[in-house]
C-alpha atoms as a PDB file:
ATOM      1  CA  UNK A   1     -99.962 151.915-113.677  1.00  0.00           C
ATOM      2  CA  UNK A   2    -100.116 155.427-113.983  1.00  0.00           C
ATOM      3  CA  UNK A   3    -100.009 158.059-111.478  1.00  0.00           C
ATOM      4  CA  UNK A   4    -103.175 159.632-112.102  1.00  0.00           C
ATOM      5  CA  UNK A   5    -105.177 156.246-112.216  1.00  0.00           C
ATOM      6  CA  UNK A   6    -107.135 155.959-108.909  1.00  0.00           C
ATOM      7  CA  UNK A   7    -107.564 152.619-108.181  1.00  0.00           C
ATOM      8  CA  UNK A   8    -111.032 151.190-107.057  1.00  0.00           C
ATOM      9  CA  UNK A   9    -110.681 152.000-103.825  1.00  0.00           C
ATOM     10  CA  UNK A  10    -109.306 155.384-103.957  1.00  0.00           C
ATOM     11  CA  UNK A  11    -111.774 156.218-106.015  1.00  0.00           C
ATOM     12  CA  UNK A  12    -114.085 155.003-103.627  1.00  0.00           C
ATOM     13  CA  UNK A  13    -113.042 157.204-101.003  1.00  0.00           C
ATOM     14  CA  UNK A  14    -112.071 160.539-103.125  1.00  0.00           C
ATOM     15  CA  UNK A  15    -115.847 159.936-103.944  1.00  0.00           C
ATOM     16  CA  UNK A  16    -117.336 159.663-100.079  1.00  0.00           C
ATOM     17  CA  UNK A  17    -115.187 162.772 -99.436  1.00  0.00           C
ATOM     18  CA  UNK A  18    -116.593 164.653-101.729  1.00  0.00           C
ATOM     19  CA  UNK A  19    -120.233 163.802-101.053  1.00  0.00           C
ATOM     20  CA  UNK A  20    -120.050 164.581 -96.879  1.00  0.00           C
ATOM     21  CA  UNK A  21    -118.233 167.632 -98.392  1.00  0.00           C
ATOM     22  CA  UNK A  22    -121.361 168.412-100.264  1.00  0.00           C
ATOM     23  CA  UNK A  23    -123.765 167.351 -97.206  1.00  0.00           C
ATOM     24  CA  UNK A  24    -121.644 169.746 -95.086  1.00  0.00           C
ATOM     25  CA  UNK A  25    -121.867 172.740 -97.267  1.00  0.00           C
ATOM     26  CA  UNK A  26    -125.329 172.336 -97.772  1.00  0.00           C
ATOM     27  CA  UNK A  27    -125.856 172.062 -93.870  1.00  0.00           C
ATOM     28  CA  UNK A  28    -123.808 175.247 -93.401  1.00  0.00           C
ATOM     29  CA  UNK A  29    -125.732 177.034 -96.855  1.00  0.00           C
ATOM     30  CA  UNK A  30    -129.243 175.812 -95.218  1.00  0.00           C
ATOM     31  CA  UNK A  31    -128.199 177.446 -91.751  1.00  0.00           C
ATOM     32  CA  UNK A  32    -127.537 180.846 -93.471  1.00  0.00           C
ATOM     33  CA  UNK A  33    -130.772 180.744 -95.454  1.00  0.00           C
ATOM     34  CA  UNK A  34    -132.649 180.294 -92.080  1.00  0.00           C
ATOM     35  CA  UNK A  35    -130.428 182.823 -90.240  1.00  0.00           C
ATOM     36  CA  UNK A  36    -131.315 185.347 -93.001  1.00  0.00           C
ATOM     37  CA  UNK A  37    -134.937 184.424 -92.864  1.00  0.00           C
ATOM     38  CA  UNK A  38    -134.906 184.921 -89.288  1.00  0.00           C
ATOM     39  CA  UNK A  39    -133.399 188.048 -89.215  1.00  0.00           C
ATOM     40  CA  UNK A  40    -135.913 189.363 -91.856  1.00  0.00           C
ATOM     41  CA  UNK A  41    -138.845 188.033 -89.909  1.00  0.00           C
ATOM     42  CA  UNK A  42    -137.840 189.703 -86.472  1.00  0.00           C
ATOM     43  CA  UNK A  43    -137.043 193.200 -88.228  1.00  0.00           C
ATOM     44  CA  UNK A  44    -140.123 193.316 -89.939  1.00  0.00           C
ATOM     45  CA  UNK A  45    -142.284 192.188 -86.287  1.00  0.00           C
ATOM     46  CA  UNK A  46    -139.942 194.222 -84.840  1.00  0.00           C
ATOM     47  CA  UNK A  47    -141.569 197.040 -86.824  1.00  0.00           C
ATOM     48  CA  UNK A  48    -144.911 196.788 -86.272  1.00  0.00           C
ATOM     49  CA  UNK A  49    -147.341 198.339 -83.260  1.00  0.00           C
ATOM     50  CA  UNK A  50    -148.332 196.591 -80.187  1.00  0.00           C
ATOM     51  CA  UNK A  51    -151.657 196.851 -81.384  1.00  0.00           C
ATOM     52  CA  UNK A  52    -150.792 195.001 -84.768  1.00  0.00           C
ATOM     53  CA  UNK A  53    -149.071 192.188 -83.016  1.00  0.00           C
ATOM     54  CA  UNK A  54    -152.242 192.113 -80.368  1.00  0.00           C
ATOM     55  CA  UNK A  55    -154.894 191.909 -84.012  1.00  0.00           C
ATOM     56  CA  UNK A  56    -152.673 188.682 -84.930  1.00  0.00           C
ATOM     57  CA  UNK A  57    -153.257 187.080 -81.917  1.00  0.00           C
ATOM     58  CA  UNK A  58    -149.290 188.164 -80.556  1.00  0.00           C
ATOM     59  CA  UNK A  59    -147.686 189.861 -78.113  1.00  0.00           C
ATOM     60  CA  UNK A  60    -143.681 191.781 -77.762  1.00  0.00           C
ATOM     61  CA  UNK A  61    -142.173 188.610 -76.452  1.00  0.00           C
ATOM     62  CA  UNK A  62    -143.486 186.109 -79.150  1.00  0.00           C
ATOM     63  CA  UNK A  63    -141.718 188.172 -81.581  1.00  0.00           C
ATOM     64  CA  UNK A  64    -138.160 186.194 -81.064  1.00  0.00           C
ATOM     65  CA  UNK A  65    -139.571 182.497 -80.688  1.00  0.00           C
ATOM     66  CA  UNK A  66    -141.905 183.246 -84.166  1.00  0.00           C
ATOM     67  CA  UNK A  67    -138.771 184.731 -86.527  1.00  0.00           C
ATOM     68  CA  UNK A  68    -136.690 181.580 -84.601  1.00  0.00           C
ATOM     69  CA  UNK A  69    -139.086 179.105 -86.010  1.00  0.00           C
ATOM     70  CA  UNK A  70    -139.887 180.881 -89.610  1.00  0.00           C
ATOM     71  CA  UNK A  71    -135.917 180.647 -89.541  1.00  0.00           C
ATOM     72  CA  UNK A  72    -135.841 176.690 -88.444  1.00  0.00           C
ATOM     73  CA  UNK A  73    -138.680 176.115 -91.449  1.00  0.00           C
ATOM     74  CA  UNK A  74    -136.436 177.942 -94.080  1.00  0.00           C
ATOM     75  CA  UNK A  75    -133.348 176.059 -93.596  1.00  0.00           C
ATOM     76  CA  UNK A  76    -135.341 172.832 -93.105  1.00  0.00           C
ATOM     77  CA  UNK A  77    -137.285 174.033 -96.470  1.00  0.00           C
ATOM     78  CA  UNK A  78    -134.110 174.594 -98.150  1.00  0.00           C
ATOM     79  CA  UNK A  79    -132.311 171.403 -96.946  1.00  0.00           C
ATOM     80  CA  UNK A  80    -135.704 169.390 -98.493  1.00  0.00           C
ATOM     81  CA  UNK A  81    -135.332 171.097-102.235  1.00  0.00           C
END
């Protein structure tokens, strides 16, 4: 046998490996897409008037919890394509 022939089974395994590789870096890729989405999401509330948060039916202290979950969508978002 040669020594570059996998056999079955090592094959096999180089093969899981590389798939919970993938499933990790997509995990870790998804996570940064959400962070970056949340950041976005709370500068831009961050920059807007009391009085434009109060016309869309928010207040000062929504502002984190709202660009946490537009965050939590994007990576789940991402994660689904």
């Amino acid at each position: 046998m040669h020594a570059a022939t996998l056999t079955g089974a090592a094959r096999s395994r180089k093969t899981a490996t590389n798939n919970a590789n993938h499933g990790l870096l997509l995990r870790v890729r998804a996570y940064f897409a959400g962070r970056r989405i949340e950041r976005r999401t709370l500068e831009e509330l961050n920059m807007t008037t009391d009085r434009e948060l109060a016309d869309l039916g928010l207040s000062r202290y929504d502002v984190p919890r709202i660009a946490a979950l537009a965050g939590r969508q994007a990576a789940e978002k991402f994660l689904a394509a």
